[in-house]
PDB file of N, CA and C in Angstrom:
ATOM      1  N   UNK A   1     107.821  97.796  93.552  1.00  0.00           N
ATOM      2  CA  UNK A   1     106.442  97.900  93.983  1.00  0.00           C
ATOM      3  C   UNK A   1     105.587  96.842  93.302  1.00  0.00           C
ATOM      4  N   UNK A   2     106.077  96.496  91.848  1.00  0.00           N
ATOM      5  CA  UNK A   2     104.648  95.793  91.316  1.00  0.00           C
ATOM      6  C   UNK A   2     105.157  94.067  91.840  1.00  0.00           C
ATOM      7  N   UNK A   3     106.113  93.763  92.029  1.00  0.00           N
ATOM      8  CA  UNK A   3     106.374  92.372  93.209  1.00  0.00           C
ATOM      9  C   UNK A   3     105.742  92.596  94.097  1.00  0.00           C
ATOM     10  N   UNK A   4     105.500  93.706  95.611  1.00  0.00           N
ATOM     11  CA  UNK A   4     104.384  93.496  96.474  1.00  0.00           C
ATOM     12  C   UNK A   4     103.269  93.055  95.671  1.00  0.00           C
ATOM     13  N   UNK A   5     102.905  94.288  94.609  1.00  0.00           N
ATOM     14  CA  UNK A   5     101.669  93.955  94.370  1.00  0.00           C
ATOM     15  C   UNK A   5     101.168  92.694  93.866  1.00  0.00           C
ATOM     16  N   UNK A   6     102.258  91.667  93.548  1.00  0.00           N
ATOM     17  CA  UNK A   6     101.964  90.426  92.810  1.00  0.00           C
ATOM     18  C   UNK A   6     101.585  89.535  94.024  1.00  0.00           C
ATOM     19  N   UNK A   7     102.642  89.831  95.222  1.00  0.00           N
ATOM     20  CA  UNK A   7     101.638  88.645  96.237  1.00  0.00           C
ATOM     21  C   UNK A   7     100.906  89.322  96.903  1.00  0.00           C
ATOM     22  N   UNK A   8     100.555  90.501  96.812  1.00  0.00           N
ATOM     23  CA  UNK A   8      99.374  90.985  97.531  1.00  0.00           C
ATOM     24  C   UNK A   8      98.141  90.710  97.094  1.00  0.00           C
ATOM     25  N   UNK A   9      98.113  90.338  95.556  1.00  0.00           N
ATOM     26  CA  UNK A   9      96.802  89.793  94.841  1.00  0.00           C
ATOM     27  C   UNK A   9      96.788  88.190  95.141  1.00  0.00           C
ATOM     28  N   UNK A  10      98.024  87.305  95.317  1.00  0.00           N
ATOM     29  CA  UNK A  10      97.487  86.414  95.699  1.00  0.00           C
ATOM     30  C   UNK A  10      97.169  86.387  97.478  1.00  0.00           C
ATOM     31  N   UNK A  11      97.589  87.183  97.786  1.00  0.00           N
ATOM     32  CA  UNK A  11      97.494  86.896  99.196  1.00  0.00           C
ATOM     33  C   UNK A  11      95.716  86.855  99.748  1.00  0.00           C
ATOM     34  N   UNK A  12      95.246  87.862  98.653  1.00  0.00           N
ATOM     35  CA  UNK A  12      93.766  88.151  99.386  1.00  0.00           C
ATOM     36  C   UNK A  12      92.577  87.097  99.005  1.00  0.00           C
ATOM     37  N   UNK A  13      92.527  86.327  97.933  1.00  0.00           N
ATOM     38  CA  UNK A  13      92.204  85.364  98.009  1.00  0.00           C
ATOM     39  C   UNK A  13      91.891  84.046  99.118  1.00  0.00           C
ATOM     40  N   UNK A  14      93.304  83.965  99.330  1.00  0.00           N
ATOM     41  CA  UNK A  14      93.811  82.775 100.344  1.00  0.00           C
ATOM     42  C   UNK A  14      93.020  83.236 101.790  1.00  0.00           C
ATOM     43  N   UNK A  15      92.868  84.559 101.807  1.00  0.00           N
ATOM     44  CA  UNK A  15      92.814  85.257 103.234  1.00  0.00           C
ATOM     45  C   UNK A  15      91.010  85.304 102.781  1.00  0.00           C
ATOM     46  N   UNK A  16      90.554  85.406 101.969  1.00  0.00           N
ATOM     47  CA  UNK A  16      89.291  85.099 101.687  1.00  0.00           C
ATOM     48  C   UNK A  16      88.713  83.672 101.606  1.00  0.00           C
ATOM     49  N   UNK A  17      89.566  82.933 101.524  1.00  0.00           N
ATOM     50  CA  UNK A  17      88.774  81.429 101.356  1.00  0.00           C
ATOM     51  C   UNK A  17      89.171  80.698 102.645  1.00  0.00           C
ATOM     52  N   UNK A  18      89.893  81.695 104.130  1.00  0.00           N
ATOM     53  CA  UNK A  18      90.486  80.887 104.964  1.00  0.00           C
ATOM     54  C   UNK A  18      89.612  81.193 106.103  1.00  0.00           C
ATOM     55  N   UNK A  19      89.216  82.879 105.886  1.00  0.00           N
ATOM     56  CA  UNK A  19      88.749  83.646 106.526  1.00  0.00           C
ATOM     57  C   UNK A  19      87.119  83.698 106.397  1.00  0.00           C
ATOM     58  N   UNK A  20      86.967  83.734 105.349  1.00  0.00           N
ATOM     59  CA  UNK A  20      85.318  83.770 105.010  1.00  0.00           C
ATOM     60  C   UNK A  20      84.946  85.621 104.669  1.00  0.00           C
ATOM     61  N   UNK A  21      83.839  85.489 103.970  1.00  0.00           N
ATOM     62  CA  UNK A  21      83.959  87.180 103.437  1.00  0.00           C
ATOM     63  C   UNK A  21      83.456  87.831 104.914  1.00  0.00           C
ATOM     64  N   UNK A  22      83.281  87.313 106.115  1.00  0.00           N
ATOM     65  CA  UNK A  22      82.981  88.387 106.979  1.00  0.00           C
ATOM     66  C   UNK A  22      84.452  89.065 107.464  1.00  0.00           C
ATOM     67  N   UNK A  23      85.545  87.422 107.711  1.00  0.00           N
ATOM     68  CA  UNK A  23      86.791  87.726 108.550  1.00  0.00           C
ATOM     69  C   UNK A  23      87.479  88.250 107.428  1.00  0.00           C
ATOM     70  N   UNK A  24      87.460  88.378 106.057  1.00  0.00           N
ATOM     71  CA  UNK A  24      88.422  89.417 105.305  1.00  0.00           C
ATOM     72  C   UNK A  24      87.707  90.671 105.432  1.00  0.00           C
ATOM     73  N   UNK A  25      86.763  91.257 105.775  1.00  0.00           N
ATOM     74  CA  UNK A  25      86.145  92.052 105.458  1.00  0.00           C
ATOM     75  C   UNK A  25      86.790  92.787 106.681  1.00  0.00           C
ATOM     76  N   UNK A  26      86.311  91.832 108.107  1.00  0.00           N
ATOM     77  CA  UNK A  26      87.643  92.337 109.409  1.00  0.00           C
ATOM     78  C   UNK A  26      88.806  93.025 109.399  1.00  0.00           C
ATOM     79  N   UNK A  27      89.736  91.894 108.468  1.00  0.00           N
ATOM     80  CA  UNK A  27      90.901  91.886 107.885  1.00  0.00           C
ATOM     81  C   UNK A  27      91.294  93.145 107.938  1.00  0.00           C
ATOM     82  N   UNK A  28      90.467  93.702 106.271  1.00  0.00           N
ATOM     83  CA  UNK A  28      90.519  94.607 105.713  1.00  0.00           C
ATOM     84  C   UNK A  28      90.659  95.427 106.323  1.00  0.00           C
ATOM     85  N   UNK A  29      89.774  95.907 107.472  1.00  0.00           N
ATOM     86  CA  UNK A  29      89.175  97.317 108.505  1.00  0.00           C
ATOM     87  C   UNK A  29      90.270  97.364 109.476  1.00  0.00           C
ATOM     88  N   UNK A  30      90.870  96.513 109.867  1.00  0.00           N
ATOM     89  CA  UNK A  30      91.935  96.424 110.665  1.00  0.00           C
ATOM     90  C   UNK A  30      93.149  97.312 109.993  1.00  0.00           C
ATOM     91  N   UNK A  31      93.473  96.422 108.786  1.00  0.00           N
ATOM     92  CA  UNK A  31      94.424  97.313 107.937  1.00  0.00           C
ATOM     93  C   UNK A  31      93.985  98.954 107.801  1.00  0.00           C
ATOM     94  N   UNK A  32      92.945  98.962 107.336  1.00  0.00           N
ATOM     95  CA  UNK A  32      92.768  99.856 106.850  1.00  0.00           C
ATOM     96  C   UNK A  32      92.677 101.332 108.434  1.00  0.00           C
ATOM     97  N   UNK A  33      92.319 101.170 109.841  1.00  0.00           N
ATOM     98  CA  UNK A  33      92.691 101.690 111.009  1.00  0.00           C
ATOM     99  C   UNK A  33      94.312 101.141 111.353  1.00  0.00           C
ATOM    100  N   UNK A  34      94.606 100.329 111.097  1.00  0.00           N
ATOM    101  CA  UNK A  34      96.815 100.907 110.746  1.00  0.00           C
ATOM    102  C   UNK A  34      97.483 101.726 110.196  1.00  0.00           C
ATOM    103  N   UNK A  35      96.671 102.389 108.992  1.00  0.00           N
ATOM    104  CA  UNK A  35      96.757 102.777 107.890  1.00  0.00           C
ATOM    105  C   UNK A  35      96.632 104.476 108.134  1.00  0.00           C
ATOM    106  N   UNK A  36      95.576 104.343 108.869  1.00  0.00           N
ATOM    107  CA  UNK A  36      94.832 106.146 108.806  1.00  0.00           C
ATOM    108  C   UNK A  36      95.315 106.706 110.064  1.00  0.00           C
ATOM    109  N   UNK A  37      95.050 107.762 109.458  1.00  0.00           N
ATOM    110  CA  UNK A  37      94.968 109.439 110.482  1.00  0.00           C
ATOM    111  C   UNK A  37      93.816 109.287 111.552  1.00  0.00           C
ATOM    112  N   UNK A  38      94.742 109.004 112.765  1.00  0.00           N
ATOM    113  CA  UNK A  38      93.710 108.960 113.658  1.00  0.00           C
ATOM    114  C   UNK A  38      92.881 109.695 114.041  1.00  0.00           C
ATOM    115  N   UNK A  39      92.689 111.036 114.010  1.00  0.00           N
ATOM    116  CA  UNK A  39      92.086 112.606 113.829  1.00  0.00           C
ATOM    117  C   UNK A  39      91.137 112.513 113.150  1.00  0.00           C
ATOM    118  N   UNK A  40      91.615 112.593 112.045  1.00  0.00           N
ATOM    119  CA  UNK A  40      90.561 111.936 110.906  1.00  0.00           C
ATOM    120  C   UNK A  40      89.838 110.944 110.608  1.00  0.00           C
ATOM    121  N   UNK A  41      90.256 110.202 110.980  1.00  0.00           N
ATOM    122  CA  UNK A  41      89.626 108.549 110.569  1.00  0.00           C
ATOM    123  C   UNK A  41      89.895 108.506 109.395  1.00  0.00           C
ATOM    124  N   UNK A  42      90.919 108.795 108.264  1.00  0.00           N
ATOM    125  CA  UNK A  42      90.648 108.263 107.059  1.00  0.00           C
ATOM    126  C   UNK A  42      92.481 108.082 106.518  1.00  0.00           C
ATOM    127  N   UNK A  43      92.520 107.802 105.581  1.00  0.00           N
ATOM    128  CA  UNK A  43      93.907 107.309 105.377  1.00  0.00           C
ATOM    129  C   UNK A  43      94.057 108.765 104.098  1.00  0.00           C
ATOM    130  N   UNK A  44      95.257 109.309 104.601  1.00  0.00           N
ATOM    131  CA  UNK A  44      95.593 110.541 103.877  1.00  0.00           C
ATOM    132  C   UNK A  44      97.037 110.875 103.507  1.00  0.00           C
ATOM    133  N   UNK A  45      97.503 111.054 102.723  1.00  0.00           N
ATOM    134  CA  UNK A  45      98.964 111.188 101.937  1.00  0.00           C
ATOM    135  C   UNK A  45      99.258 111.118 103.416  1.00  0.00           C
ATOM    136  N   UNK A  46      99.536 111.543 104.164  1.00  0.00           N
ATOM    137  CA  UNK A  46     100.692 112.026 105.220  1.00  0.00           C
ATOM    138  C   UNK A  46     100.320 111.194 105.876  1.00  0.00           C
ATOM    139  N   UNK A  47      99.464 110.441 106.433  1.00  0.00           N
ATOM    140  CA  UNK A  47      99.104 108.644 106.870  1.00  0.00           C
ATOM    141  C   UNK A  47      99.621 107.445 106.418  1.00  0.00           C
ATOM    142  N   UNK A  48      99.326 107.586 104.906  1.00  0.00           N
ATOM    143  CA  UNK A  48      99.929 106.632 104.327  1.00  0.00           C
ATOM    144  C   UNK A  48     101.745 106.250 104.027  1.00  0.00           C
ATOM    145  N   UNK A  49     102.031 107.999 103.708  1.00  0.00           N
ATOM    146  CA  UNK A  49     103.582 107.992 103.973  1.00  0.00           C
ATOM    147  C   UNK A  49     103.994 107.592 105.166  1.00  0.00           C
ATOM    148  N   UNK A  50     103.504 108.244 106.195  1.00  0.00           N
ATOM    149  CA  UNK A  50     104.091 107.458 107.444  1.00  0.00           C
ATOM    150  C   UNK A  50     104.191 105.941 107.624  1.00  0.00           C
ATOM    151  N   UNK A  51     102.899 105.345 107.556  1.00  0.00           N
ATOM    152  CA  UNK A  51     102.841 104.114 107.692  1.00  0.00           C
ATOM    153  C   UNK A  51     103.371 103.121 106.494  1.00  0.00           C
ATOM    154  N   UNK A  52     103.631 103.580 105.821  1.00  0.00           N
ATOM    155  CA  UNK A  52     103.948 102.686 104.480  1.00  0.00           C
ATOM    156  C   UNK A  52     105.001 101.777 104.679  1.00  0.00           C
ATOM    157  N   UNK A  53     105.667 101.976 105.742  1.00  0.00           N
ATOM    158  CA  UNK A  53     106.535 100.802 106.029  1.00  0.00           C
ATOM    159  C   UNK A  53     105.763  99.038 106.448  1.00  0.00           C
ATOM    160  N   UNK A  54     104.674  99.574 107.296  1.00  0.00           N
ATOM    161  CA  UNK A  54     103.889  98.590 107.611  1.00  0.00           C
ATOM    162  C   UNK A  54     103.714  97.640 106.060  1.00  0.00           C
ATOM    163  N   UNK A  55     102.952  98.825 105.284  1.00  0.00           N
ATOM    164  CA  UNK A  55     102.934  97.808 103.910  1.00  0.00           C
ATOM    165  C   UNK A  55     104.160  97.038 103.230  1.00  0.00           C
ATOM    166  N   UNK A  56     105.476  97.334 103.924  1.00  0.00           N
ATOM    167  CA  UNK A  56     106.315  97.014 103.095  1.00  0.00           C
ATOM    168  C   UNK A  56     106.970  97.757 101.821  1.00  0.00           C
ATOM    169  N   UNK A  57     106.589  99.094 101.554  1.00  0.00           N
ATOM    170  CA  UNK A  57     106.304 100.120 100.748  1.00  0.00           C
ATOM    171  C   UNK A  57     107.509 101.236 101.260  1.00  0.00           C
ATOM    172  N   UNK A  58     108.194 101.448 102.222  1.00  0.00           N
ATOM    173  CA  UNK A  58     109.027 102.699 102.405  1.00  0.00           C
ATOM    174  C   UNK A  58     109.800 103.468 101.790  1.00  0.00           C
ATOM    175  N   UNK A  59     110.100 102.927 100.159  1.00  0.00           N
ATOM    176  CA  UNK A  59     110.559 103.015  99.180  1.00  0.00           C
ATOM    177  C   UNK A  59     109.694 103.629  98.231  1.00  0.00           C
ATOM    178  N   UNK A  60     108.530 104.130  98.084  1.00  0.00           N
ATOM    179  CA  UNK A  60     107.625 104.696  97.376  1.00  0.00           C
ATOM    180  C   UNK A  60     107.865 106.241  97.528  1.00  0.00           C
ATOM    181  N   UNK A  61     108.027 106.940  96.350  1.00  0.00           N
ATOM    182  CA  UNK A  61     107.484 108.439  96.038  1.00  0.00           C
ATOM    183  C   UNK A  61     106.479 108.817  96.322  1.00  0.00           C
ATOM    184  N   UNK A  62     106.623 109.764  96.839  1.00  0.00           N
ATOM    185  CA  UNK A  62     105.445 110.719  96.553  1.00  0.00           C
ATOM    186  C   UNK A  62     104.408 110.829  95.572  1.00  0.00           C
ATOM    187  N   UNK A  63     104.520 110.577  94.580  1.00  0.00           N
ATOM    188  CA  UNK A  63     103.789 110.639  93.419  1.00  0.00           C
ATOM    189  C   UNK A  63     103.312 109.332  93.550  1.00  0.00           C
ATOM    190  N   UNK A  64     104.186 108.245  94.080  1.00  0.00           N
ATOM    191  CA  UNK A  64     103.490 106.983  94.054  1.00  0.00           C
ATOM    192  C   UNK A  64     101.961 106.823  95.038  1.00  0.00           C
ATOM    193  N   UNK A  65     102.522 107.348  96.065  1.00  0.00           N
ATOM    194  CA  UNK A  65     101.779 107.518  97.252  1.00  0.00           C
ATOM    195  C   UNK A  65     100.098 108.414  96.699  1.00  0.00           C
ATOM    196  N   UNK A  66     100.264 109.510  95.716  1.00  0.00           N
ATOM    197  CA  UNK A  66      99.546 109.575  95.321  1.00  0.00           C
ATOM    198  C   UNK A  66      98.585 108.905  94.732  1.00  0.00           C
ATOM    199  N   UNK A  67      98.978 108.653  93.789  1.00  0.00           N
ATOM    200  CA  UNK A  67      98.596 107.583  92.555  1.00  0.00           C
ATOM    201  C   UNK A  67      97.737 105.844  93.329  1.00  0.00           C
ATOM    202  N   UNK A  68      98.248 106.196  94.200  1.00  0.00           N
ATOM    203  CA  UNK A  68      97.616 104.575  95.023  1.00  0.00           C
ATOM    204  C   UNK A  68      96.140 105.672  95.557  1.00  0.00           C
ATOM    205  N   UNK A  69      96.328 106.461  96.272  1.00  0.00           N
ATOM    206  CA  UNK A  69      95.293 107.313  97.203  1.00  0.00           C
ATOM    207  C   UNK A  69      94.073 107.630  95.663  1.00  0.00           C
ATOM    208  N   UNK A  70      94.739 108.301  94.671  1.00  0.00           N
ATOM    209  CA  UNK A  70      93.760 108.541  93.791  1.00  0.00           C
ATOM    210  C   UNK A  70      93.322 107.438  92.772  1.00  0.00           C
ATOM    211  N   UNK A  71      93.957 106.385  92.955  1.00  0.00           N
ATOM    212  CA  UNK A  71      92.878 105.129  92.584  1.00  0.00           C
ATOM    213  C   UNK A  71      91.682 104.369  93.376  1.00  0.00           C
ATOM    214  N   UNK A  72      91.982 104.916  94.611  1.00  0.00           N
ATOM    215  CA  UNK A  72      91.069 104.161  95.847  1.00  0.00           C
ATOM    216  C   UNK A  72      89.921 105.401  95.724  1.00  0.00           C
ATOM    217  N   UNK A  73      90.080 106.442  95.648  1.00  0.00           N
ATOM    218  CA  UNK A  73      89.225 107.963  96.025  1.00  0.00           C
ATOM    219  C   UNK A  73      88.071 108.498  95.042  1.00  0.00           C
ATOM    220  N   UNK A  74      87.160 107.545  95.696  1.00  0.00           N
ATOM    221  CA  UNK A  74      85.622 107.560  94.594  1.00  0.00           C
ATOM    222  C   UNK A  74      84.982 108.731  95.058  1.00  0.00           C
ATOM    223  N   UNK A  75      85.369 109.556  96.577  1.00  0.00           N
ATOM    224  CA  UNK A  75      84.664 110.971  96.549  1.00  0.00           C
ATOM    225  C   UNK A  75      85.413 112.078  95.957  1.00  0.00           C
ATOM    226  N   UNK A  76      86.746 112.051  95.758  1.00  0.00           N
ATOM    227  CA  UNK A  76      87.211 113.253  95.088  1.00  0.00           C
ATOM    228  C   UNK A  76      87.818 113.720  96.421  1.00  0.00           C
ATOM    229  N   UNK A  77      88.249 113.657  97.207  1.00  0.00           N
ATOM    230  CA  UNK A  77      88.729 114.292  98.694  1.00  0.00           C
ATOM    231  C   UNK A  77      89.676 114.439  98.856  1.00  0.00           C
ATOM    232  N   UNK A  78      90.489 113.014  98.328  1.00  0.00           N
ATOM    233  CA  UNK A  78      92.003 113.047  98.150  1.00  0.00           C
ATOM    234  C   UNK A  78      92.347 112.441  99.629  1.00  0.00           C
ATOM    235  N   UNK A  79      91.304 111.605  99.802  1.00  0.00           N
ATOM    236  CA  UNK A  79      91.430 110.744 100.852  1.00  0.00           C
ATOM    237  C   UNK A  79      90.579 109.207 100.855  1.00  0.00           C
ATOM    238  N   UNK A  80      91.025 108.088 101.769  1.00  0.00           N
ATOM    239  CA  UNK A  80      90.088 106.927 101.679  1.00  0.00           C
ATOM    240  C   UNK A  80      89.413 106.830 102.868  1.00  0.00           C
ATOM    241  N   UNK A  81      88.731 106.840 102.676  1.00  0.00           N
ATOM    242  CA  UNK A  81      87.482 105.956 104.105  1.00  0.00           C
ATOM    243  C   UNK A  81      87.918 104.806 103.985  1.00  0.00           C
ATOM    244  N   UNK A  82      86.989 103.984 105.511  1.00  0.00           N
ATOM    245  CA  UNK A  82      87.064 102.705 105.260  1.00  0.00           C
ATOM    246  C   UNK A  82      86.614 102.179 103.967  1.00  0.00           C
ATOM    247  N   UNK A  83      85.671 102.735 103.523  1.00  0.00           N
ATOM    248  CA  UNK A  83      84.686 101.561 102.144  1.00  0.00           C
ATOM    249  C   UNK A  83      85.465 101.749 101.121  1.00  0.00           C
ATOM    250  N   UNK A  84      86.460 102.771 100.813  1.00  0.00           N
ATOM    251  CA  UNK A  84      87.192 103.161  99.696  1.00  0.00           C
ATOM    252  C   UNK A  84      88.730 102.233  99.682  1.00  0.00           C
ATOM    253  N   UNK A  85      89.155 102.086 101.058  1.00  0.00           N
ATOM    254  CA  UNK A  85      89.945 101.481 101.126  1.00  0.00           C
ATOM    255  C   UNK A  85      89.688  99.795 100.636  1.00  0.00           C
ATOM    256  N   UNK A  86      88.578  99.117 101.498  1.00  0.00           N
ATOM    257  CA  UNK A  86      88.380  97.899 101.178  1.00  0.00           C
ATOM    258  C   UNK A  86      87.775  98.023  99.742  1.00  0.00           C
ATOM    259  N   UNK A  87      87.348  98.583  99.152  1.00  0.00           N
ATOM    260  CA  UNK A  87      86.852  98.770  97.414  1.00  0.00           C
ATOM    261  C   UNK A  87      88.703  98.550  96.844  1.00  0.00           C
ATOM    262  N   UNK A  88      89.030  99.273  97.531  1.00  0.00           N
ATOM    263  CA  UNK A  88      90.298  99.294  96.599  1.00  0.00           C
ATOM    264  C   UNK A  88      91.068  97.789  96.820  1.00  0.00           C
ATOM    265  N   UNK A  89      90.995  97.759  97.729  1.00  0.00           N
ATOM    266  CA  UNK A  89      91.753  96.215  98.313  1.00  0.00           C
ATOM    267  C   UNK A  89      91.330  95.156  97.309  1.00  0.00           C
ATOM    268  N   UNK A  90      89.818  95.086  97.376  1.00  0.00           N
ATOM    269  CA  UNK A  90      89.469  93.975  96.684  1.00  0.00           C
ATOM    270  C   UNK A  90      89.325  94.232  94.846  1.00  0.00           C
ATOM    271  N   UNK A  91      89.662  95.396  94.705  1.00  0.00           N
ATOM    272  CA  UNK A  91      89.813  95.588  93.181  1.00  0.00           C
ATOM    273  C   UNK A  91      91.365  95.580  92.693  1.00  0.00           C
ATOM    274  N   UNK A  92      92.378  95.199  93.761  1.00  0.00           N
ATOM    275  CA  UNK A  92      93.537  94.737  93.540  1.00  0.00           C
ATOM    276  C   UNK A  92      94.000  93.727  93.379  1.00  0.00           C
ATOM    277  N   UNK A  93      92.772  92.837  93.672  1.00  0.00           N
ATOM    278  CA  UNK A  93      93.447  91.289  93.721  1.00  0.00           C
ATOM    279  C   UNK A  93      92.115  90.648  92.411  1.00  0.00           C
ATOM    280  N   UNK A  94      92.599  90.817  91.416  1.00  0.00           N
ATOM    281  CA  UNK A  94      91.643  89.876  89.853  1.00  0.00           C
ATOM    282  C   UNK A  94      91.412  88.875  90.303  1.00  0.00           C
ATOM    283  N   UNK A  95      91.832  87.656  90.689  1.00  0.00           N
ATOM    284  CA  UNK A  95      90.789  86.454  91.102  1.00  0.00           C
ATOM    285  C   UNK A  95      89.861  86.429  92.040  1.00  0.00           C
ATOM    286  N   UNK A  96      90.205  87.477  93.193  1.00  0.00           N
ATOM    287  CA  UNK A  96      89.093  87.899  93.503  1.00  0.00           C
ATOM    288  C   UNK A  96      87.510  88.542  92.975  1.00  0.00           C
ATOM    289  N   UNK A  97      88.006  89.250  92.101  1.00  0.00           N
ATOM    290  CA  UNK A  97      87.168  90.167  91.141  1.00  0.00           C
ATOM    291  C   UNK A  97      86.392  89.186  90.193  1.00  0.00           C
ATOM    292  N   UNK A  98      87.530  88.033  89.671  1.00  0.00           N
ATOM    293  CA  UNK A  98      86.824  86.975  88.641  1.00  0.00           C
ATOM    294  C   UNK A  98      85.616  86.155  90.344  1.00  0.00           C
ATOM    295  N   UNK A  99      85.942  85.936  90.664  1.00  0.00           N
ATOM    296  CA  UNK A  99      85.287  85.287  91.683  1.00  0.00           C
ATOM    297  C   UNK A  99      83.724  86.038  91.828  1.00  0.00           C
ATOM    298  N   UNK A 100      83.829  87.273  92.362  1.00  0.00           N
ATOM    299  CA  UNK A 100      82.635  87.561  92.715  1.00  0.00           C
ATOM    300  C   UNK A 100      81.932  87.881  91.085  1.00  0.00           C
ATOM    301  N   UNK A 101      82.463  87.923  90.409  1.00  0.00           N
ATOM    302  CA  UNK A 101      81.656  87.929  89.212  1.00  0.00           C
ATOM    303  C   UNK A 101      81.134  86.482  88.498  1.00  0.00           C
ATOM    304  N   UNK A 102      81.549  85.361  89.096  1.00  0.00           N
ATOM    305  CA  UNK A 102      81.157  84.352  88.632  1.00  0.00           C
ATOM    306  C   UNK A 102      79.735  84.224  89.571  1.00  0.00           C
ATOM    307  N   UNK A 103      79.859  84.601  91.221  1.00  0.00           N
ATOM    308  CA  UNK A 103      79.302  84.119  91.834  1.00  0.00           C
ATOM    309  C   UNK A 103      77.536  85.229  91.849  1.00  0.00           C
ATOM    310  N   UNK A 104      77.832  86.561  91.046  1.00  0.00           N
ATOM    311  CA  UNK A 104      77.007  87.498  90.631  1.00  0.00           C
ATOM    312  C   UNK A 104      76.162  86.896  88.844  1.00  0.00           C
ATOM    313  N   UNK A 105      76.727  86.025  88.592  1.00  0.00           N
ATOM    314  CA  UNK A 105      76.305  85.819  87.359  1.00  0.00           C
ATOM    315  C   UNK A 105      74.996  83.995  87.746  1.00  0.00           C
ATOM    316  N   UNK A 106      75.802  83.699  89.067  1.00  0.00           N
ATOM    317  CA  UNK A 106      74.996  82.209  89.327  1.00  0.00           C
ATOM    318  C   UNK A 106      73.582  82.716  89.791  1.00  0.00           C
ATOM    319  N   UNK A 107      74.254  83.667  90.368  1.00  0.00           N
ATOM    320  CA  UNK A 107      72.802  84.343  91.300  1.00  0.00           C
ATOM    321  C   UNK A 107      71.924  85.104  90.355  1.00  0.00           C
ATOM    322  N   UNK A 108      72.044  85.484  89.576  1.00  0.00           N
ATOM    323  CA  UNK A 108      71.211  86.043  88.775  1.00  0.00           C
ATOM    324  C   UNK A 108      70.712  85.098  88.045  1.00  0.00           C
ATOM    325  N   UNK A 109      71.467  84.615  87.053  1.00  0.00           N
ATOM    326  CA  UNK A 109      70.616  83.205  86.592  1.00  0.00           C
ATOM    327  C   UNK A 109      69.880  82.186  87.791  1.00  0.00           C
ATOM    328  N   UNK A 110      70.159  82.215  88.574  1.00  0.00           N
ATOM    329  CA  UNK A 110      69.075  80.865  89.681  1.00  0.00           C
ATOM    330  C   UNK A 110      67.850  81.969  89.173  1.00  0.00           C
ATOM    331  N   UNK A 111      68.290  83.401  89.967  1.00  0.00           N
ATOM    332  CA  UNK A 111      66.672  84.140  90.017  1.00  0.00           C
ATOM    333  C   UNK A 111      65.829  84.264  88.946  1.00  0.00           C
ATOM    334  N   UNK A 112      66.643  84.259  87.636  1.00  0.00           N
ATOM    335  CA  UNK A 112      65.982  84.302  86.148  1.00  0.00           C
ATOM    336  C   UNK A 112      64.930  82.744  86.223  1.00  0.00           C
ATOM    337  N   UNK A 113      66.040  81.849  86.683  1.00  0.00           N
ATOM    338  CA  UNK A 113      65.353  80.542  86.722  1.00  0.00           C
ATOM    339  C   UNK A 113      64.331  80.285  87.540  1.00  0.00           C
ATOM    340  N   UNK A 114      63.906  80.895  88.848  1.00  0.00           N
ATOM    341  CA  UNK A 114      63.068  81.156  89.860  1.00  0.00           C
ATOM    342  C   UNK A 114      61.643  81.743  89.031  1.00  0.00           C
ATOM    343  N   UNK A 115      62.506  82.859  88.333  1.00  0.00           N
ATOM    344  CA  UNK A 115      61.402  84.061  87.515  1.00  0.00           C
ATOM    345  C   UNK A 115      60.028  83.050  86.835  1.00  0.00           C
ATOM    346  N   UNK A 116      61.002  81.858  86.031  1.00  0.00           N
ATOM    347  CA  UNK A 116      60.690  81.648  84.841  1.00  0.00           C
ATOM    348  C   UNK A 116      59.976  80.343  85.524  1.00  0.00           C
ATOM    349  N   UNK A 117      59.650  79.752  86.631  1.00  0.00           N
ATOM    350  CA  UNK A 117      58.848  78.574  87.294  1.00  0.00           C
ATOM    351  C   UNK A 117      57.343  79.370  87.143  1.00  0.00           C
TER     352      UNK A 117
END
């Protein structure tokens, strides 16, 4: 599992600087309706087990399957929405993460610098 996860962090990058943050953002929502319970709309243990082949993943436990769902699951539900899913996506890939934090730190300083004219 942690080999997917190694080119899956570089992968989202590349798919961000090819795509632009609207078409990863696409990306993302696409995956993330492959992913889910169509009933539901949301991606749920028994969604994700099913589909986990798509990820390349068919080899994952149960417990694993968990453990991915309750790192993405900021309401406590024991499920992902779309926004939980793409939160999670992009908190999987660190140069991504270094990225928007460089680009959160320019923007604040211009505005400090704006402040201070």
């Amino acid at each position: 599992m942690a080999k997917n996860a190694v080119a899956f962090e570089d992968f989202i990058p590349l798919m961000a600087e090819k795509l632009g943050e609207e078409g990863l953002m696409g990306e993302l929502c696409n995956g993330f309706r492959l992913l889910m319970d169509g009933e539901k709309g949301l991606i749920t243990f028994e969604s994700l087990k099913r589909n986990s082949a798509v990820l390349g993943l068919e080899g994952m436990s149960d417990d694993e399957i968990l453990s991915m769902l309750r790192e993405g699951d900021m309401d406590g539900d024991g499920c992902l929405d779309e926004m939980e899913f793409c939160v999670l996506m992009v908190r999987m890939s660190p140069e991504l993460m270094e990225d928007g934090k460089r680009l959160l730190e320019e923007a604040v300083e211009e505005e400090l610098r704006e402040f201070m004219r």
